[in-house]
Structures are given as structure tokens and as C-alpha cells.
C-alpha atoms as a PDB file:
ATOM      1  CA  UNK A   1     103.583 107.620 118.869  1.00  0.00           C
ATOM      2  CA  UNK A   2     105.362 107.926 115.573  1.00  0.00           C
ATOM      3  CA  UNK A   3     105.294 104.484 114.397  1.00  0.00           C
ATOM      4  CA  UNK A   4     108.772 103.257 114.063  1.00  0.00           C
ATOM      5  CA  UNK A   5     109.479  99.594 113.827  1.00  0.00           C
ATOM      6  CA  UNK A   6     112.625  98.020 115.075  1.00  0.00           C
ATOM      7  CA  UNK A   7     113.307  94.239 114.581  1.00  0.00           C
ATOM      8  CA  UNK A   8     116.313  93.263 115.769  1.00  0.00           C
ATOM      9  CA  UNK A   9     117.713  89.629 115.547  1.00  0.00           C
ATOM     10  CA  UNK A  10     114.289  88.359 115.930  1.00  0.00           C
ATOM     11  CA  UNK A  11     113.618  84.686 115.744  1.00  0.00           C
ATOM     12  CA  UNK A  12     110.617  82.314 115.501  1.00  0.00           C
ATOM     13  CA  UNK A  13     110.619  78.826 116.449  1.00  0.00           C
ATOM     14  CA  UNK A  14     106.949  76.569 116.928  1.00  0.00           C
ATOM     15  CA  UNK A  15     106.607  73.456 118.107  1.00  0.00           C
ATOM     16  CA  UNK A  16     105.077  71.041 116.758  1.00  0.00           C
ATOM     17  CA  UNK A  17     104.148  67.319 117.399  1.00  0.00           C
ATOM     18  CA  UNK A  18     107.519  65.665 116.475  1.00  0.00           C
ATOM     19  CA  UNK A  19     109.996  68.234 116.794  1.00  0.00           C
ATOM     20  CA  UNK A  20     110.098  72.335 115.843  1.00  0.00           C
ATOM     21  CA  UNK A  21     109.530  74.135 112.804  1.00  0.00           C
ATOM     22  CA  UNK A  22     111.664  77.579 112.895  1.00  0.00           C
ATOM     23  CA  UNK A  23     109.471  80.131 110.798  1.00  0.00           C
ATOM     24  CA  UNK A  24     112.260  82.929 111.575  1.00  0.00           C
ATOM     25  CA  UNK A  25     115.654  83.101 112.020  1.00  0.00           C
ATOM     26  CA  UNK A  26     117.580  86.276 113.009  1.00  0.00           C
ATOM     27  CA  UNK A  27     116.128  89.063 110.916  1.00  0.00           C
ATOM     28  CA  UNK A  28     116.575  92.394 111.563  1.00  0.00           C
ATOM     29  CA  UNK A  29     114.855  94.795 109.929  1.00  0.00           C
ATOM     30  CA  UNK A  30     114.165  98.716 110.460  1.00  0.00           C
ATOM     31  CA  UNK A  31     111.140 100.428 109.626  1.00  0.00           C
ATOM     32  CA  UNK A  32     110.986 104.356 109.558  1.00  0.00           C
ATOM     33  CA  UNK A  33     107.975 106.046 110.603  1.00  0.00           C
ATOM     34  CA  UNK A  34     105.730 107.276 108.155  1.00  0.00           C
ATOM     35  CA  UNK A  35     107.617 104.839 105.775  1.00  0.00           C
ATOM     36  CA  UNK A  36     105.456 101.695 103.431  1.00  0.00           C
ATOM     37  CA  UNK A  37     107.204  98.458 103.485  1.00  0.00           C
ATOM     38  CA  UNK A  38     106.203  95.393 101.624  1.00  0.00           C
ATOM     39  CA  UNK A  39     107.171  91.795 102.910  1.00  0.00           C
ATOM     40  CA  UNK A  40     107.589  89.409  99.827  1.00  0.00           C
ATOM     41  CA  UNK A  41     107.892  85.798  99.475  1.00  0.00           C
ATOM     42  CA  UNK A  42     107.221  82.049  99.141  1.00  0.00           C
ATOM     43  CA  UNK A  43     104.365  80.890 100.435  1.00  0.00           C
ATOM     44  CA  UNK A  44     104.611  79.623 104.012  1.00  0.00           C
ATOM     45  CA  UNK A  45     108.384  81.620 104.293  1.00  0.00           C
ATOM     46  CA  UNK A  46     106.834  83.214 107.662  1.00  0.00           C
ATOM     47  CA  UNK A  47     105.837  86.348 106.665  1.00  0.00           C
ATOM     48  CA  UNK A  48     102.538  86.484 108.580  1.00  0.00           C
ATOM     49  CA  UNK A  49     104.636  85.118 111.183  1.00  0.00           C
ATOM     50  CA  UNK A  50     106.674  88.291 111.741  1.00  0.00           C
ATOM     51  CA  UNK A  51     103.488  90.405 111.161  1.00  0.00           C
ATOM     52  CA  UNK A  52     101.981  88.737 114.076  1.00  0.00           C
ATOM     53  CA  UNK A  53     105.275  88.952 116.008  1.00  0.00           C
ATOM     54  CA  UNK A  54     104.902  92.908 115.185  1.00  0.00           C
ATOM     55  CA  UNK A  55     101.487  93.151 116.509  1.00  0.00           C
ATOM     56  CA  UNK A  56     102.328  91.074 119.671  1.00  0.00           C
ATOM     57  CA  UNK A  57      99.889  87.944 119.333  1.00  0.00           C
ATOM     58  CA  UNK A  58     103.024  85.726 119.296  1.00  0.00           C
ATOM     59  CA  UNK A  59     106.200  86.056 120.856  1.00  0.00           C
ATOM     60  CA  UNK A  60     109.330  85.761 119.427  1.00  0.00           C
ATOM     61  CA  UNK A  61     111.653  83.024 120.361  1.00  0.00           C
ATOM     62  CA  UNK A  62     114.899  85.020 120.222  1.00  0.00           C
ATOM     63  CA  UNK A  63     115.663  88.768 119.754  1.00  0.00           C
ATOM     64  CA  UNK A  64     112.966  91.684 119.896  1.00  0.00           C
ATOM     65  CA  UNK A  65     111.006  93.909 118.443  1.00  0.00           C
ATOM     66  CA  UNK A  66     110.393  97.838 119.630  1.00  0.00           C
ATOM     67  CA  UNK A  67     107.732 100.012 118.048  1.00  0.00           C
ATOM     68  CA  UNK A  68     108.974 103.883 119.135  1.00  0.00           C
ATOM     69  CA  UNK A  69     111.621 102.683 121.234  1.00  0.00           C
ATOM     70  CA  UNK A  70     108.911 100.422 123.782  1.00  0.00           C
ATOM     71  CA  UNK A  71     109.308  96.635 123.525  1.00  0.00           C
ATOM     72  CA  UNK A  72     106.698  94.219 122.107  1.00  0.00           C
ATOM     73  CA  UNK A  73     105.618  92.121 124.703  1.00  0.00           C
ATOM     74  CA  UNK A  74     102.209  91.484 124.367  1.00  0.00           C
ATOM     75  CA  UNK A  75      99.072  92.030 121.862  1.00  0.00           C
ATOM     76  CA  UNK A  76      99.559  96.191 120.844  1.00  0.00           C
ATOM     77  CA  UNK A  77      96.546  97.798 121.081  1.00  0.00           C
ATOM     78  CA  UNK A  78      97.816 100.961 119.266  1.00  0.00           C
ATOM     79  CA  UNK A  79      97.898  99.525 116.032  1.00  0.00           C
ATOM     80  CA  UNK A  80      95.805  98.729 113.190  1.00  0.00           C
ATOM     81  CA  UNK A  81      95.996  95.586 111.816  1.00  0.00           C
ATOM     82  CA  UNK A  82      94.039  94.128 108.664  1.00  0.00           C
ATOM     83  CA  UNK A  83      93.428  90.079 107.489  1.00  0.00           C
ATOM     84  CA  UNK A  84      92.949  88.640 104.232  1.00  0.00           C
ATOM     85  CA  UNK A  85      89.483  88.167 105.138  1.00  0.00           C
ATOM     86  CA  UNK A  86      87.421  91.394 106.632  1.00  0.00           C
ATOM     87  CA  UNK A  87      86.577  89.488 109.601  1.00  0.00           C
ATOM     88  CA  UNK A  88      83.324  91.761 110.026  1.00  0.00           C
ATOM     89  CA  UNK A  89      80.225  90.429 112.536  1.00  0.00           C
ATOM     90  CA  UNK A  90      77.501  89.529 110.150  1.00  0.00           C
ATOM     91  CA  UNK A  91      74.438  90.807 112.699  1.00  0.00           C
ATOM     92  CA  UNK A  92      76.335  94.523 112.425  1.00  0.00           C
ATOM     93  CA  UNK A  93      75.766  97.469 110.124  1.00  0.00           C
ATOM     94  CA  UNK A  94      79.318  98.807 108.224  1.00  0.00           C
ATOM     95  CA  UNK A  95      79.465 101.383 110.794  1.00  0.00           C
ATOM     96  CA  UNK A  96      79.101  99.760 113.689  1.00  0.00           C
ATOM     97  CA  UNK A  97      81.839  97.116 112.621  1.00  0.00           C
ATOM     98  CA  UNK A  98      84.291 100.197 112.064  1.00  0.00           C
ATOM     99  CA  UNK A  99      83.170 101.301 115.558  1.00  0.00           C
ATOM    100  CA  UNK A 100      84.287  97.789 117.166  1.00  0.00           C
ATOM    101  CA  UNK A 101      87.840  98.721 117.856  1.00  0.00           C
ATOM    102  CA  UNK A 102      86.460 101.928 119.482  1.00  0.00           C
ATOM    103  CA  UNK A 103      83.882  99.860 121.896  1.00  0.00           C
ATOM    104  CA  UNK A 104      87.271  97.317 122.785  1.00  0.00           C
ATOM    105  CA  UNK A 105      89.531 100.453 123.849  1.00  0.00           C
ATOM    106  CA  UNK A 106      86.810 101.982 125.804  1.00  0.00           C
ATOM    107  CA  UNK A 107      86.772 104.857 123.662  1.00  0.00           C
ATOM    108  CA  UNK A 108      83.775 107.491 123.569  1.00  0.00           C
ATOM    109  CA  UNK A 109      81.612 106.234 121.234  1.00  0.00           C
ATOM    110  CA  UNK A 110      80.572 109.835 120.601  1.00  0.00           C
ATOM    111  CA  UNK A 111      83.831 111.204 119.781  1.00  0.00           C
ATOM    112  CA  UNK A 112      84.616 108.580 116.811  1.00  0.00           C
ATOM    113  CA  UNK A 113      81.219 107.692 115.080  1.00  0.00           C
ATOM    114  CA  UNK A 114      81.540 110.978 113.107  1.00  0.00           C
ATOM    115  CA  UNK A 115      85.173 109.933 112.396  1.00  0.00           C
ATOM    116  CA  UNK A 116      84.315 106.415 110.981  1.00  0.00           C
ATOM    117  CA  UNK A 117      81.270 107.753 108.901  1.00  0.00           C
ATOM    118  CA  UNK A 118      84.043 109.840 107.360  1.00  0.00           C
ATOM    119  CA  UNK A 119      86.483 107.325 106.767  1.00  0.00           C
ATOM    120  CA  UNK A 120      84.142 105.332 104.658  1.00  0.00           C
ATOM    121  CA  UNK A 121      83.505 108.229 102.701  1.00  0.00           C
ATOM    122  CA  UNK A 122      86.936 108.174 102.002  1.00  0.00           C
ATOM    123  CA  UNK A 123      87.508 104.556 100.734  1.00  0.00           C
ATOM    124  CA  UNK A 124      83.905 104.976  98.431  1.00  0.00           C
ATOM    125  CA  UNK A 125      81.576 103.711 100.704  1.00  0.00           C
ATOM    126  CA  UNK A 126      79.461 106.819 101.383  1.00  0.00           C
ATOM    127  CA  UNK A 127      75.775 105.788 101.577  1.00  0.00           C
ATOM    128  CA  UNK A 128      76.888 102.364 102.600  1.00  0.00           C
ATOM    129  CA  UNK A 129      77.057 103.105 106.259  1.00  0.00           C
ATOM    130  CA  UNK A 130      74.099 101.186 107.405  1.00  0.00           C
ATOM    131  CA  UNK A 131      74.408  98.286 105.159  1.00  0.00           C
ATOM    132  CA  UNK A 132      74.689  94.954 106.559  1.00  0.00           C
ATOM    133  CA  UNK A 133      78.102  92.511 105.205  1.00  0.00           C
ATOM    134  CA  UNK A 134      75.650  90.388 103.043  1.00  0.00           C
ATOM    135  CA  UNK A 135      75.075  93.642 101.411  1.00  0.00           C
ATOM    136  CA  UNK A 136      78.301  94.579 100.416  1.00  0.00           C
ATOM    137  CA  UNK A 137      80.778  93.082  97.738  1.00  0.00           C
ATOM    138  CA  UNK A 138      83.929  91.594  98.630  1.00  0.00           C
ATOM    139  CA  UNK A 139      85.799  94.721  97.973  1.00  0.00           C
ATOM    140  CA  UNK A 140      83.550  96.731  99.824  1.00  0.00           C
ATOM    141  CA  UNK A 141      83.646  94.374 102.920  1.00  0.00           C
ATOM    142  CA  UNK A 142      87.864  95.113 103.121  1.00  0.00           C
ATOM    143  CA  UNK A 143      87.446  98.307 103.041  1.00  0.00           C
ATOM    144  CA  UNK A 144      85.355  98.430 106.071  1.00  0.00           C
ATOM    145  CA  UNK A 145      88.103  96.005 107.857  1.00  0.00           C
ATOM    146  CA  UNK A 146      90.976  99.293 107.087  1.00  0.00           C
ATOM    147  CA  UNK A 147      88.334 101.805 108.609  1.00  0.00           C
ATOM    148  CA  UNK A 148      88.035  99.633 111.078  1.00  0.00           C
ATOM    149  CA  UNK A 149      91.812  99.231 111.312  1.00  0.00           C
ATOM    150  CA  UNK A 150      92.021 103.162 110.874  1.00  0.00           C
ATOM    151  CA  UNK A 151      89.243 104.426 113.246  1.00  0.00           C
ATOM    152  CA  UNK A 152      91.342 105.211 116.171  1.00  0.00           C
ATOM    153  CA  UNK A 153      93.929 106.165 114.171  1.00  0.00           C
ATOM    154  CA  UNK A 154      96.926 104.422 114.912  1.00  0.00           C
ATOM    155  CA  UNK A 155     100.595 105.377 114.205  1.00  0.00           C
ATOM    156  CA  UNK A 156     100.754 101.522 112.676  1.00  0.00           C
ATOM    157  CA  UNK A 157      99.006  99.468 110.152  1.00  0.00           C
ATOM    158  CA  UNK A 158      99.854  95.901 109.522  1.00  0.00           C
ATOM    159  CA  UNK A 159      98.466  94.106 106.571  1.00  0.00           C
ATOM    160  CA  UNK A 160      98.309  90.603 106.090  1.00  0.00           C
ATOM    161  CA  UNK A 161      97.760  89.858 102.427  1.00  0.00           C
ATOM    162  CA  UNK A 162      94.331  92.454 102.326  1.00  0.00           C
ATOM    163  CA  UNK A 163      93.519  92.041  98.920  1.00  0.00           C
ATOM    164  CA  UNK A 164      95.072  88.416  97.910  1.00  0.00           C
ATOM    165  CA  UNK A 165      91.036  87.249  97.851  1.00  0.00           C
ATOM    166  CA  UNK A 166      89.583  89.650  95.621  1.00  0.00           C
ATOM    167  CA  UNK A 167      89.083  89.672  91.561  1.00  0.00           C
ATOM    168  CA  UNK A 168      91.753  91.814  89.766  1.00  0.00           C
ATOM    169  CA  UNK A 169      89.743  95.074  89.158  1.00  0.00           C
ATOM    170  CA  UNK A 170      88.404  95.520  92.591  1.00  0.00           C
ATOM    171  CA  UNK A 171      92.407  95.119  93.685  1.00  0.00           C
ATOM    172  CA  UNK A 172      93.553  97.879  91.852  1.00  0.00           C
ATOM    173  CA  UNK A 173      90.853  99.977  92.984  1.00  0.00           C
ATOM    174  CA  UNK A 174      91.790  99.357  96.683  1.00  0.00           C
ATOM    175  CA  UNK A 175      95.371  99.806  96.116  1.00  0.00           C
ATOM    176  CA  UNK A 176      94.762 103.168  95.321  1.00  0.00           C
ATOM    177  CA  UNK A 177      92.271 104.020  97.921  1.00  0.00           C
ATOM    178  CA  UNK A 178      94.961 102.820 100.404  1.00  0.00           C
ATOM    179  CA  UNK A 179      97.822 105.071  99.008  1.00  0.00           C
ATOM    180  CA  UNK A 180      95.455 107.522  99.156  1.00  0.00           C
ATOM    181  CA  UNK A 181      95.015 107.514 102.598  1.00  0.00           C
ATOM    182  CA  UNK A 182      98.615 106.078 103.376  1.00  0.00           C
ATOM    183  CA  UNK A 183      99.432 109.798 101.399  1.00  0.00           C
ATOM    184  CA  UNK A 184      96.608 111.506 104.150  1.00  0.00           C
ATOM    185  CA  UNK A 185      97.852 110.143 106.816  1.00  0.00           C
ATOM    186  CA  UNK A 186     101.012 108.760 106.432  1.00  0.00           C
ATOM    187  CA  UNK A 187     101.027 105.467 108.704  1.00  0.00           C
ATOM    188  CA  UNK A 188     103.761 103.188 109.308  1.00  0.00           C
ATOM    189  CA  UNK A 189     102.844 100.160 106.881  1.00  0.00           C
ATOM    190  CA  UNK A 190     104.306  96.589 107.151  1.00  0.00           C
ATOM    191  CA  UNK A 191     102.343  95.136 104.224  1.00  0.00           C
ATOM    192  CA  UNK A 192     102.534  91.214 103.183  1.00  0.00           C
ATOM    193  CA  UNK A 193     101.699  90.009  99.650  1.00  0.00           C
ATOM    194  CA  UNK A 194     102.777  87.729  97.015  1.00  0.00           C
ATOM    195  CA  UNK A 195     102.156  89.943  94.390  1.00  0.00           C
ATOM    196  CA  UNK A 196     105.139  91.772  93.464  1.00  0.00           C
ATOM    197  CA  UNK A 197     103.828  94.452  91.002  1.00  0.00           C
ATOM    198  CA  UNK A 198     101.063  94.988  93.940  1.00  0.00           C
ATOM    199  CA  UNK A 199     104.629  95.605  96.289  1.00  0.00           C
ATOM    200  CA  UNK A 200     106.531  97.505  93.797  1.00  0.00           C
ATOM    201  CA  UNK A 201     103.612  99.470  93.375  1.00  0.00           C
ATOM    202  CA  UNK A 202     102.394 100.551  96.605  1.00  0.00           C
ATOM    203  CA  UNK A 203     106.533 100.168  98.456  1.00  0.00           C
ATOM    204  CA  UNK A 204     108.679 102.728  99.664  1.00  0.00           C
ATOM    205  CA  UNK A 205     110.880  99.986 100.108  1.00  0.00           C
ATOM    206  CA  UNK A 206     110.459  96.220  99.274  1.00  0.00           C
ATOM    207  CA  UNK A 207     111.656  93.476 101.011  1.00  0.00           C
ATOM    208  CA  UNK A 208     112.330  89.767  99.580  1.00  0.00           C
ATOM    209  CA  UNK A 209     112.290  87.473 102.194  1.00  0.00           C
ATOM    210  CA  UNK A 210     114.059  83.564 101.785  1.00  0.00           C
ATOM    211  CA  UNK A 211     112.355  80.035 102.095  1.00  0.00           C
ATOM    212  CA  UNK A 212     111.797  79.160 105.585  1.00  0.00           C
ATOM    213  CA  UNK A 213     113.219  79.989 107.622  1.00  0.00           C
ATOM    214  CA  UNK A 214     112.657  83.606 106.629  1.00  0.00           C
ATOM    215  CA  UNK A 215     115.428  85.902 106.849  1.00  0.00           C
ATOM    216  CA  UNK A 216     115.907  88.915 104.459  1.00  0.00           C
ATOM    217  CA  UNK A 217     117.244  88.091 101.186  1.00  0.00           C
ATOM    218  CA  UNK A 218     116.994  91.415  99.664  1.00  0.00           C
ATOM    219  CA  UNK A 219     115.630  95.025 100.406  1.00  0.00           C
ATOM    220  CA  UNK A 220     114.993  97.001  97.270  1.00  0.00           C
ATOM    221  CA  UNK A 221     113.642 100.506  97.568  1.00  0.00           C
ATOM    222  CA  UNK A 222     111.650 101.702  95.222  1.00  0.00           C
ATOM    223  CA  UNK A 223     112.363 105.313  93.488  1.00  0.00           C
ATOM    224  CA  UNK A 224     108.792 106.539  91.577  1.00  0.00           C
ATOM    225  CA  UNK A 225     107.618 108.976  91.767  1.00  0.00           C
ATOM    226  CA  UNK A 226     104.983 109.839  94.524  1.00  0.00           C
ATOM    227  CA  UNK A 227     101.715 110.232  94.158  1.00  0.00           C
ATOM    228  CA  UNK A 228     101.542 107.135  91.815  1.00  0.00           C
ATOM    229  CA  UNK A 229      98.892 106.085  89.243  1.00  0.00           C
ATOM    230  CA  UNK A 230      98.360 103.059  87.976  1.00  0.00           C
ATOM    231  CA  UNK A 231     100.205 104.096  84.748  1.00  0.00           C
ATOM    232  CA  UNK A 232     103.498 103.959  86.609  1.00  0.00           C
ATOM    233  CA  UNK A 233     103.535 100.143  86.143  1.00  0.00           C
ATOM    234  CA  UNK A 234     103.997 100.648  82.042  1.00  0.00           C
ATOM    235  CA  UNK A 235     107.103 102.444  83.134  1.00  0.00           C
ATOM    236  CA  UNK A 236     110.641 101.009  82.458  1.00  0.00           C
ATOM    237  CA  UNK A 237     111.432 101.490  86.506  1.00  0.00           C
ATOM    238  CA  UNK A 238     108.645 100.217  87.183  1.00  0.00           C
ATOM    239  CA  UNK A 239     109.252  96.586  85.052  1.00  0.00           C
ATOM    240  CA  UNK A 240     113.094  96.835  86.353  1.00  0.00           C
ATOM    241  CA  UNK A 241     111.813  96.805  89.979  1.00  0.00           C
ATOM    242  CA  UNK A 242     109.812  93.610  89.192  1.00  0.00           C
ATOM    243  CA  UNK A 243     112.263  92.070  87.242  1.00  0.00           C
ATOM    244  CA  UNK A 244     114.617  92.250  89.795  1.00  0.00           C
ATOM    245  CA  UNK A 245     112.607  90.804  92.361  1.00  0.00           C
ATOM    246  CA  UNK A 246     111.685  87.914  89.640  1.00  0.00           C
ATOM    247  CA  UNK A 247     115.670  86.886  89.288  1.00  0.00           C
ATOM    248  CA  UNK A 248     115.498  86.591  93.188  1.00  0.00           C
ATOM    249  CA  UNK A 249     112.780  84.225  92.779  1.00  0.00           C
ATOM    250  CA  UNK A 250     114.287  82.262  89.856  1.00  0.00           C
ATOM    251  CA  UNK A 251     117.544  82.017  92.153  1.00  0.00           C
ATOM    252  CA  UNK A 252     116.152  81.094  95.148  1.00  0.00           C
ATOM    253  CA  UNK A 253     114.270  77.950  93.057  1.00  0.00           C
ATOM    254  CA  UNK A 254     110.909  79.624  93.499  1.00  0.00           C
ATOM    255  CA  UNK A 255     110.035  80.004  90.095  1.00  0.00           C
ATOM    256  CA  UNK A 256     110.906  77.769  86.994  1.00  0.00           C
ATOM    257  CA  UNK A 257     110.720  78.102  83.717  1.00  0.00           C
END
């Protein structure tokens, strides 16, 4: 698999007790493999809705969704997907919670522990291996969720606001661990956040979504320079990007001053 993302016309309508609530209404969107794309927008606009429309753990009410050309019709198993919160079993080591998505795909055990050792090596957690999740930081804990999400390396990784729970400096720090291995590996990445310097940041492209229902308001791509530091955000690119995607939020009635 390569990892392309096709959303075409896709709708999302729940019900509810009362009536319907549409989280969705006919986006279409285009994601190129290999390519980092950052969802943007109120709170409650139905971003994590698409993401988990993506992924296959809901279905979409009206149009589809294709990943390499093969429609999304139920949970995808060849993805990687990563919550706000790590999600990790409390009674495991690091390493064997990186290992889970290799025990539910049946997938030698053998053949991946090696892998997973090294992919927390990667993301600073060398050493850490055996530690239990009441041993490890809140930083450290999300990194084991993107091994996790990583370990059977998958053309796909969805991320559902990864970092929106931790303190600033631990943010940064995992921002560029994941471009780091985004640059290694080169994933597809459908990335939500409300932060839009974290978007501008870490986006090939960005996208700003409307109020509910969501539909694309705007896609901006961004043009720095890869690989980026954290000193590209003084830049005057940089602060146009975010600017820009400001005035959408002053427009659509988001923000006030």
C-alpha cells in the first residue's frame, strides 16, 4: 500500500434522541501518499468525525472514502491510528504495549519485538522499554501510543489531537520526534489539532475546516522549507501562514477581539 486518501463527497449524519445532528456534509478532500495534512477547526466542527470515518469505525452517511483505490467499509487494520490519550494497559511494560497491535494482527511476535525496541529508541525512550505507564511521564506515555501506532508499519497514520494534553515543552519536543520519523518513513498523515502554529508547523498542506457541519473552508499549503526546526516559526512565512488561518477564524465568528 502507498497510503493515498480519497474522500469524495463524504457525509456524516448521527442520530440523536430528538432528531439528527449532521457532523459532515459533502467534503471532498485528496490526500497524496507520503503527503502530512493537518485538519483545523472549531471545536466540535467534526474533525474526529472524518478521522474515524478514515479509519473505518464509523460509516459515512453519504459519499466514500478509498485509501489506494479500495473502499472503506469497515475498521482498517492497515493503519496506524493515535488518541489524545495513549490508551496504554496499565498491567503492561512499554514494550509489550507497542507489541499489542502485533498480538491483534496475528503477527510473529518474533519478527517485530526487535522492531518496536527500535522504534522507542527512536522517539527517546531507549532504556525505557520495560517500564510500566505509572513510570513514564505524559510525554513519554504518547510516544509509546505512535510506536505502537508505527510497529507494523503502516502506509497510514491518523492522529487525533496527540499532543492537545500535554504541557508546552514536552509538545514541541514530540513534534519534532514525529517529523522526524514522518521524514524516515514518510507515512500518509491526516493529523487533527486546534493549534495552528502546531499545523503550520508540522503541514505539507493545512486544511481549515467550517462550523458544523464541517466542510472545507480553506486548504493552505505550506512552502518551508523541509527539514524544519523549531526556528522556522520566527520566520515571516511562517507568521503569514498563521495569520492567514487566524482571518479565517475571525471571519467565520470563531475568534473575537
Amino acid at each position: 500500500m502507498s497510503g493515498q486518501i480519497a474522500i469524495d463527497d463524504v457525509g456524516k449524519v448521527y442520530a440523536v434522541r430528538g432528531g439528527t445532528v449532521e457532523a459532515v456534509r459533502s467534503l471532498t478532500l485528496t490526500i497524496d501518499a507520503g503527503e502530512f495534512v493537518s485538519l483545523v477547526g472549531a471545536s466540535g466542527c467534526g474533525k474526529s468525525t472524518l478521522l474515524t470515518m478514515v479509519a473505518g469505525l464509523v460509516p459515512a452517511s453519504r459519499g466514500q472514502i478509498r485509501i489506494d483505490n479500495l473502499a472503506v467499509t469497515r475498521p482498517q487494520t492497515d493503519i496506524g491510528f493515535v488518541f489524545q490519550d495513549p490508551v496504554l494497559l496499565d498491567w503492561r511494560r512499554a514494550l509489550d504495549n507497542v507489541m499489542l497491535s502485533v498480538e491483534g494482527r496475528n503477527l510473529p511476535l518474533a519478527d517485530y519485538r526487535e522492531r518496536g525496541a527500535r522504534l522507542l529508541q527512536s522517539v527517546g525512550l531507549a532504556g525505557f522499554e520495560n517500564r510500566y505507564p505509572y513510570e513514564l511521564s505524559g510525554g513519554m506515555r504518547q510516544r509509546v501510543s505512535i510506536c505502537r501506532a508505527l510497529i507494523h508499519d503502516p502506509p497510514v497514520l491518523l492522529m487525533d489531537e496527540p499532543f492537545g494534553a500535554l504541557d508546552a515543552l514536552t509538545r514541541e519536543q514530540l513534534m519534532l520526534d514525529l517529523l522526524r520519523v514522518w521524514q524516515e518513513r514518510r507515512k500518509t498523515v491526516l493529523f487533527v489539532t486546534h493549534s495552528i502554529s502546531e499545523a503550520v508547523f508540522l503541514s505539507d498542506r493545512v486544511v481549515v475546516l467550517t462550523q458544523r457541519p464541517a466542510r472545507i473552508q480553506e486548504t493552505i499549503t505550506i512552502e518551508l522549507p523541509r527539514p524544519r526546526g523549531l526556528k522556522v516559526r520566527q520566520s515571516l512565512e511562517f507568521v503569514r501562514y498563521t495569520e492567514r488561518i487566524l482571518d479565517i477564524f475571525q471571519a467565520q465568528g470563531i475568534l473575537r477581539e
